[in-house]
N, C-alpha and C. Protein backbone atom coordinates (compact mmCIF):
# COMPACT_ATOMS: atom_id res chain seq x y z
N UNK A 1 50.97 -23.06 64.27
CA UNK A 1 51.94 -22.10 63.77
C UNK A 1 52.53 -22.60 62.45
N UNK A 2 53.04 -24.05 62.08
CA UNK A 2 53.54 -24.23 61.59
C UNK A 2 52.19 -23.94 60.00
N UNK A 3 50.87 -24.26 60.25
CA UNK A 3 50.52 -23.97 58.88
C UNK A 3 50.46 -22.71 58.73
N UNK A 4 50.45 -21.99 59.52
CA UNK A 4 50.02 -20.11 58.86
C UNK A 4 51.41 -20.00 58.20
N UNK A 5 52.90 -20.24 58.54
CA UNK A 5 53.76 -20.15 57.95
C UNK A 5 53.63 -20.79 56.52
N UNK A 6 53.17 -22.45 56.27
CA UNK A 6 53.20 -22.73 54.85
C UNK A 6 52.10 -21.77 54.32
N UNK A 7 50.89 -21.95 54.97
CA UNK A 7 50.02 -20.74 53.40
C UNK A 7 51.08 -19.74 53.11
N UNK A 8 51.59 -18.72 54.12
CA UNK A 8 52.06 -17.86 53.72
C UNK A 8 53.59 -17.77 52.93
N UNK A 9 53.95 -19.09 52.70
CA UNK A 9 55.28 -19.18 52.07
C UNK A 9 54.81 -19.58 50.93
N UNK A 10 53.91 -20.69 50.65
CA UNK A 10 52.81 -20.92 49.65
C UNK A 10 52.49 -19.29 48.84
N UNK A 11 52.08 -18.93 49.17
CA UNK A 11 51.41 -17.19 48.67
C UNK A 11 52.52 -16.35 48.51
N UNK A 12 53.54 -16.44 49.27
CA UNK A 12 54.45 -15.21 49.33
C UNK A 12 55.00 -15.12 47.81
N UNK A 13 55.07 -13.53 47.69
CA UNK A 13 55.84 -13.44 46.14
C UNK A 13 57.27 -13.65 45.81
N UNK A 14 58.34 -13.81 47.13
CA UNK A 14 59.22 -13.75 46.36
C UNK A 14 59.51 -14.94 46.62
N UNK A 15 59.84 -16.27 45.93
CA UNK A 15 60.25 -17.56 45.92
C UNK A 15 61.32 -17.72 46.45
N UNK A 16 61.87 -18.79 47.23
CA UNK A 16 62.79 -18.87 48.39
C UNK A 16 63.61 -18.12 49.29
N UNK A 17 62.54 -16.91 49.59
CA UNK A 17 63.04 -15.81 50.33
C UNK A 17 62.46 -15.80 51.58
N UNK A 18 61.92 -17.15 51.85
CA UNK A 18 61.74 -17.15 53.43
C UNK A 18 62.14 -18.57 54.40
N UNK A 19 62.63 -19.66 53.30
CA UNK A 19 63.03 -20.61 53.89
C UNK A 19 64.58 -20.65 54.67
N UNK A 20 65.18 -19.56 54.19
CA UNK A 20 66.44 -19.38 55.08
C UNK A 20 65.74 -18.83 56.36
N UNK A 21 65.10 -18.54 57.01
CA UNK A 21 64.30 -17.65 57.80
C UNK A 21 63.53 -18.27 58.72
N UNK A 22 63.41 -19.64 58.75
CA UNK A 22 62.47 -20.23 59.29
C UNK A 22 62.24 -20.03 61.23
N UNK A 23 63.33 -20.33 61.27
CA UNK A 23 63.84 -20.06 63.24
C UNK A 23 63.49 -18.45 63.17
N UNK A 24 63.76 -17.49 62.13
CA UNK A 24 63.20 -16.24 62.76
C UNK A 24 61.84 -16.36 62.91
N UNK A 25 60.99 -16.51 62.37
CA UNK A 25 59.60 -16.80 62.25
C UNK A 25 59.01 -17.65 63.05
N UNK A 26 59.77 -18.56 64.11
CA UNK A 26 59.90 -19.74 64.97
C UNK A 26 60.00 -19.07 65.87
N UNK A 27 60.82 -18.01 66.16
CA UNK A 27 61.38 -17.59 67.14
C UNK A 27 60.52 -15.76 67.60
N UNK A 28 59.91 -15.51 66.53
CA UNK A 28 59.09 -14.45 66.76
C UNK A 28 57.63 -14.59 67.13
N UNK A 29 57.24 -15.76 66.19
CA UNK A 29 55.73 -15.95 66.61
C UNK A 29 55.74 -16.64 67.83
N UNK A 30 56.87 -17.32 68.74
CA UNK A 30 56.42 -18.41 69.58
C UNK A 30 56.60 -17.05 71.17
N UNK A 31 57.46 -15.97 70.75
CA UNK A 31 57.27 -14.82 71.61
C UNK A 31 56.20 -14.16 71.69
N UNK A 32 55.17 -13.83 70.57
CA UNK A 32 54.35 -13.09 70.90
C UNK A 32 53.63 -13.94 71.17
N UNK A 33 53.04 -15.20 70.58
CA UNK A 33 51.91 -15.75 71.52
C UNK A 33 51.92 -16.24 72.72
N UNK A 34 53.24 -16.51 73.76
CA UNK A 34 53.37 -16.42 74.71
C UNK A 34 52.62 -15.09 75.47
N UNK A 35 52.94 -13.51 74.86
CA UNK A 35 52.78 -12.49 75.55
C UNK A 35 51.42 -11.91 75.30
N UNK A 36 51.26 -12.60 73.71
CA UNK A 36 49.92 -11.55 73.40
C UNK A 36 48.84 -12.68 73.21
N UNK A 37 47.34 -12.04 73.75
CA UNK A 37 45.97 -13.22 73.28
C UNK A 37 46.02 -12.70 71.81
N UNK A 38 45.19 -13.69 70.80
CA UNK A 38 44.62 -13.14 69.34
C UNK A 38 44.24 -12.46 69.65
N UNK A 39 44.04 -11.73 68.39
CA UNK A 39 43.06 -10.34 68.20
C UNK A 39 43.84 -9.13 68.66
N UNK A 40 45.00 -9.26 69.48
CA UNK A 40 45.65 -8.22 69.61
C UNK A 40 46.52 -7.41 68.38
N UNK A 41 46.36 -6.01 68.87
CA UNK A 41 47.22 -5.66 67.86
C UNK A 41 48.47 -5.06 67.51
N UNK A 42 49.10 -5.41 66.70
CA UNK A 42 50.69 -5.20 66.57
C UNK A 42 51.01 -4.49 65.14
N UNK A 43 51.84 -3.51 65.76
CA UNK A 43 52.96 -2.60 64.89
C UNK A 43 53.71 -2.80 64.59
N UNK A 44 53.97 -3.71 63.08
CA UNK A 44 55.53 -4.22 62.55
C UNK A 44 56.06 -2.84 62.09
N UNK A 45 57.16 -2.50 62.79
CA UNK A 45 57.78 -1.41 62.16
C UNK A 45 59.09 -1.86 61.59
N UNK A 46 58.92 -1.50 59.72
CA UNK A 46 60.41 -1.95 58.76
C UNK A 46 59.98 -3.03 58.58
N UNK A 47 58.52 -3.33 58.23
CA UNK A 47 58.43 -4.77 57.66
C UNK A 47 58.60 -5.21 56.37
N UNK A 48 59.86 -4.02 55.91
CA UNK A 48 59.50 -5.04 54.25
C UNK A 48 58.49 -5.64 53.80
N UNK A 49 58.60 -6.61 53.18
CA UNK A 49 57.84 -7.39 52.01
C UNK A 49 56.73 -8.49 52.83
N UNK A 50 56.48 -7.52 54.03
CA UNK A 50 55.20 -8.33 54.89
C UNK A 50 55.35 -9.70 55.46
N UNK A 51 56.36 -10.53 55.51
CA UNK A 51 56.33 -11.69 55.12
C UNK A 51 56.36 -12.04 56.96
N UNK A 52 57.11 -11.44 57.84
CA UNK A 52 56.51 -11.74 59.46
C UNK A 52 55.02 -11.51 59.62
N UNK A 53 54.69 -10.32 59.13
CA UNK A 53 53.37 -9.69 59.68
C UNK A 53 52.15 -10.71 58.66
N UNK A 54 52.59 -11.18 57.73
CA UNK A 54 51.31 -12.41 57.44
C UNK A 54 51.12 -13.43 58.04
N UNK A 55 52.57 -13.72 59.05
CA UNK A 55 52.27 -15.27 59.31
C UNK A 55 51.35 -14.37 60.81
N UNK A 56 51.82 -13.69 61.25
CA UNK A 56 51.48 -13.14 62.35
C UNK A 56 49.48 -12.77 62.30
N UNK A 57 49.31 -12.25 61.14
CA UNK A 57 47.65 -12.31 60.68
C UNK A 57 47.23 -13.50 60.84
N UNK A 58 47.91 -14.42 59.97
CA UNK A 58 47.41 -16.16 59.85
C UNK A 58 47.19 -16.65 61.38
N UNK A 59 48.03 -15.89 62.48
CA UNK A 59 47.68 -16.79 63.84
C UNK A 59 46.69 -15.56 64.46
N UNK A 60 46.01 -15.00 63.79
CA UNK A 60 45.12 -13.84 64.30
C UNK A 60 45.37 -12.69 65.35
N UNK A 61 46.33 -12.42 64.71
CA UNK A 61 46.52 -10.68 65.30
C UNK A 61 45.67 -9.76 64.02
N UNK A 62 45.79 -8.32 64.66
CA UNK A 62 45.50 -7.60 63.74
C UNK A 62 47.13 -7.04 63.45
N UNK A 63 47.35 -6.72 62.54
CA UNK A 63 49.37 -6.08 62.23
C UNK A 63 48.77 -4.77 61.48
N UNK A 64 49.45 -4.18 62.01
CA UNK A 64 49.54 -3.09 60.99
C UNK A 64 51.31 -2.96 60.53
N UNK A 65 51.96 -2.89 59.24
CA UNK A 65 53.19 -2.68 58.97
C UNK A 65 53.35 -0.96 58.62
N UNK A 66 55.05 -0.50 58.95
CA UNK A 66 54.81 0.42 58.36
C UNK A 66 56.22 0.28 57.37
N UNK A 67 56.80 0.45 56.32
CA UNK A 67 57.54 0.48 55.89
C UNK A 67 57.70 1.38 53.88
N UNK A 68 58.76 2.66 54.14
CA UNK A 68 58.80 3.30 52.79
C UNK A 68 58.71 2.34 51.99
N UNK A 69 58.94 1.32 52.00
CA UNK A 69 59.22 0.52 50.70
C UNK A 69 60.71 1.14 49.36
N UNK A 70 61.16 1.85 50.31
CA UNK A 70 62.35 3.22 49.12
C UNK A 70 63.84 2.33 49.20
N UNK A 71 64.05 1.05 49.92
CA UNK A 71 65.25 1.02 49.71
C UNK A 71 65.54 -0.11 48.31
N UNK A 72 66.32 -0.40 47.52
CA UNK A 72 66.74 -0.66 46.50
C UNK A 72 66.45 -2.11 45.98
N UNK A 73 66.47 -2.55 46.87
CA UNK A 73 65.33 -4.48 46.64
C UNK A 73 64.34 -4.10 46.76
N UNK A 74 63.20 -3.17 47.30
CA UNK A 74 61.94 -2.64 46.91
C UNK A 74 61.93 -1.93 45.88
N UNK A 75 62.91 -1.63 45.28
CA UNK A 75 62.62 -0.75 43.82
C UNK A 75 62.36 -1.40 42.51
N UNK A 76 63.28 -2.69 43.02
CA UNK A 76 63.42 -3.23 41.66
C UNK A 76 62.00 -4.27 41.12
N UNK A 77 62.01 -3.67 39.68
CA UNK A 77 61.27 -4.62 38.76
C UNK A 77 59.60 -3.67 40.08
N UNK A 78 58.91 -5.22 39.83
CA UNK A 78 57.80 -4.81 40.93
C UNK A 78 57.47 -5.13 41.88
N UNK A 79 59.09 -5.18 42.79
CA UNK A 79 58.64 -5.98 43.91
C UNK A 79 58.21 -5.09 44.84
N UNK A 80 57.56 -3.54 44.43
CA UNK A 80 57.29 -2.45 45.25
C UNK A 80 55.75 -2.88 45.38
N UNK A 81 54.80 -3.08 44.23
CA UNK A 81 53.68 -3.42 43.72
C UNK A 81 53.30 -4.64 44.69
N UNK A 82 54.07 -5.81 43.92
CA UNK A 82 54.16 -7.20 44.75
C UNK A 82 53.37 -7.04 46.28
N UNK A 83 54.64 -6.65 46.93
CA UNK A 83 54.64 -6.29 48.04
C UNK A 83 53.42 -5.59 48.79
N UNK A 84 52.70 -4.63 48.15
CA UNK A 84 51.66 -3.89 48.30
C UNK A 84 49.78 -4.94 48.13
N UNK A 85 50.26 -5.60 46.80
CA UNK A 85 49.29 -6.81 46.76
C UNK A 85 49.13 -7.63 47.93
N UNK A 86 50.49 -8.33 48.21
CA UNK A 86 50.00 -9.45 48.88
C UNK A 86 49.99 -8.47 50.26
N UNK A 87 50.38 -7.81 50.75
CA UNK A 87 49.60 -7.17 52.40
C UNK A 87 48.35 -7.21 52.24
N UNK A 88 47.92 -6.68 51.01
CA UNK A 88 46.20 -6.89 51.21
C UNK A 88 45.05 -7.67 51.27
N UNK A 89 45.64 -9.05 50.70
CA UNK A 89 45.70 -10.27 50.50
C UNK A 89 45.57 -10.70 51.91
N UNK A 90 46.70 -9.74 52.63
CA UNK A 90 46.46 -11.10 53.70
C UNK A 90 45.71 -9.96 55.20
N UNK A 91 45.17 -9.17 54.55
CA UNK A 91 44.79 -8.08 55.43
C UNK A 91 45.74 -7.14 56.20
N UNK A 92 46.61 -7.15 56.10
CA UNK A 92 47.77 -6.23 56.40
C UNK A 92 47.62 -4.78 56.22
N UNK A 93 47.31 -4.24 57.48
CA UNK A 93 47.23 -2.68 56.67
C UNK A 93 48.45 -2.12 57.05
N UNK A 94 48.98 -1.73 55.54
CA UNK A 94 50.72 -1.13 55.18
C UNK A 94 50.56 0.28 55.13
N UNK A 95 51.13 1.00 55.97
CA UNK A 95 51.51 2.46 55.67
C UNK A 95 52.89 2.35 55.11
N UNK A 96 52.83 3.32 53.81
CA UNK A 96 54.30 3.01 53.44
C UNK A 96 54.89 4.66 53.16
N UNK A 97 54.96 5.33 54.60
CA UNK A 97 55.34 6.79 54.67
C UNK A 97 56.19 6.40 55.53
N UNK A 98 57.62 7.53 55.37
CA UNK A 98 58.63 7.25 56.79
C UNK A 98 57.61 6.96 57.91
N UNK A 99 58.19 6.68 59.39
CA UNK A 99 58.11 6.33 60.30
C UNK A 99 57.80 7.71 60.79
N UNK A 100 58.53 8.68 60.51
CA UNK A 100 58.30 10.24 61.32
C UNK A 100 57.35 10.85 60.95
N UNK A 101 56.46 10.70 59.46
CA UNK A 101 55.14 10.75 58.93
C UNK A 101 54.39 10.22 59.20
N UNK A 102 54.01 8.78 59.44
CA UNK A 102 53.38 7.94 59.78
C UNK A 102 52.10 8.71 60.84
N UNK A 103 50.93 8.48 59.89
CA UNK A 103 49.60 9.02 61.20
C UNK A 103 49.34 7.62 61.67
N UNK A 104 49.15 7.56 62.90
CA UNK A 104 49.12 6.21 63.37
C UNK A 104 48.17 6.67 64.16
C-alpha cells in the first residue's frame, strides 16, 4: 500500500495536496482491501482530482470516478485539464456529468 501511494503522490499534479491526507488514504485503502479481492470494481463518487481512486488503481481495482469537476478549485487556471490527464494516466475512467446524468 504504502508504494501505490508514493507513485501516486510522486505523479499527482497538485504538489502537497496529499500529504496532509495520509491516514485518509490509510484508512480507506486498508477498508476496502479487507472487503474487496483485486480486480474488483469501485465507484468513487465526488472524486475530485482522482487522487483516492489512483492509489486505489495502483492496488488493482478497476475505479471508475464520477465528478462535474464545476466547483471553483476545479476551475481555476488548469486544474480542470490537470485533473482529466492524470485519471488517464492512471487508468481511471472519469465521468465528469452530474451524478443524476451519469450513464453508468
Amino acid at each position: 500500500m504504502q508504494r501505490a501511494f508514493i507513485e501516486v503522490k510522486e505523479r499527482f499534479p497538485f504538489k502537497g495536496y496529499m500529504e496532509p491526507k495520509l491516514s485518509k488514504y490509510y484508512t480507506v485503502s486498508s477498508l476496502l482491501m479487507e472487503q474487496l479481492q483485486r480486480g474488483a470494481r469501485i465507484l468513487d463518487i465526488g472524486c475530485g482530482p482522482c487522487d483516492v481512486s489512483a492509489i486505489l488503481t495502483k492496488l488493482g481495482y478497476k475505479v471508475t470516478g464520477i465528478d462535474d469537476l464545476r466547483d471553483p478549485w476545479h476551475l481555476i487556471g488548469r486544474n480542470r485539464e490537470r485533473i482529466l490527464k492524470f485519471a488517464r494516466e492512471f487508468g481511471i475512467e472519469l465521468i465528469t456529468s452530474p451524478i443524476e446524468k451519469a450513464e453508468l
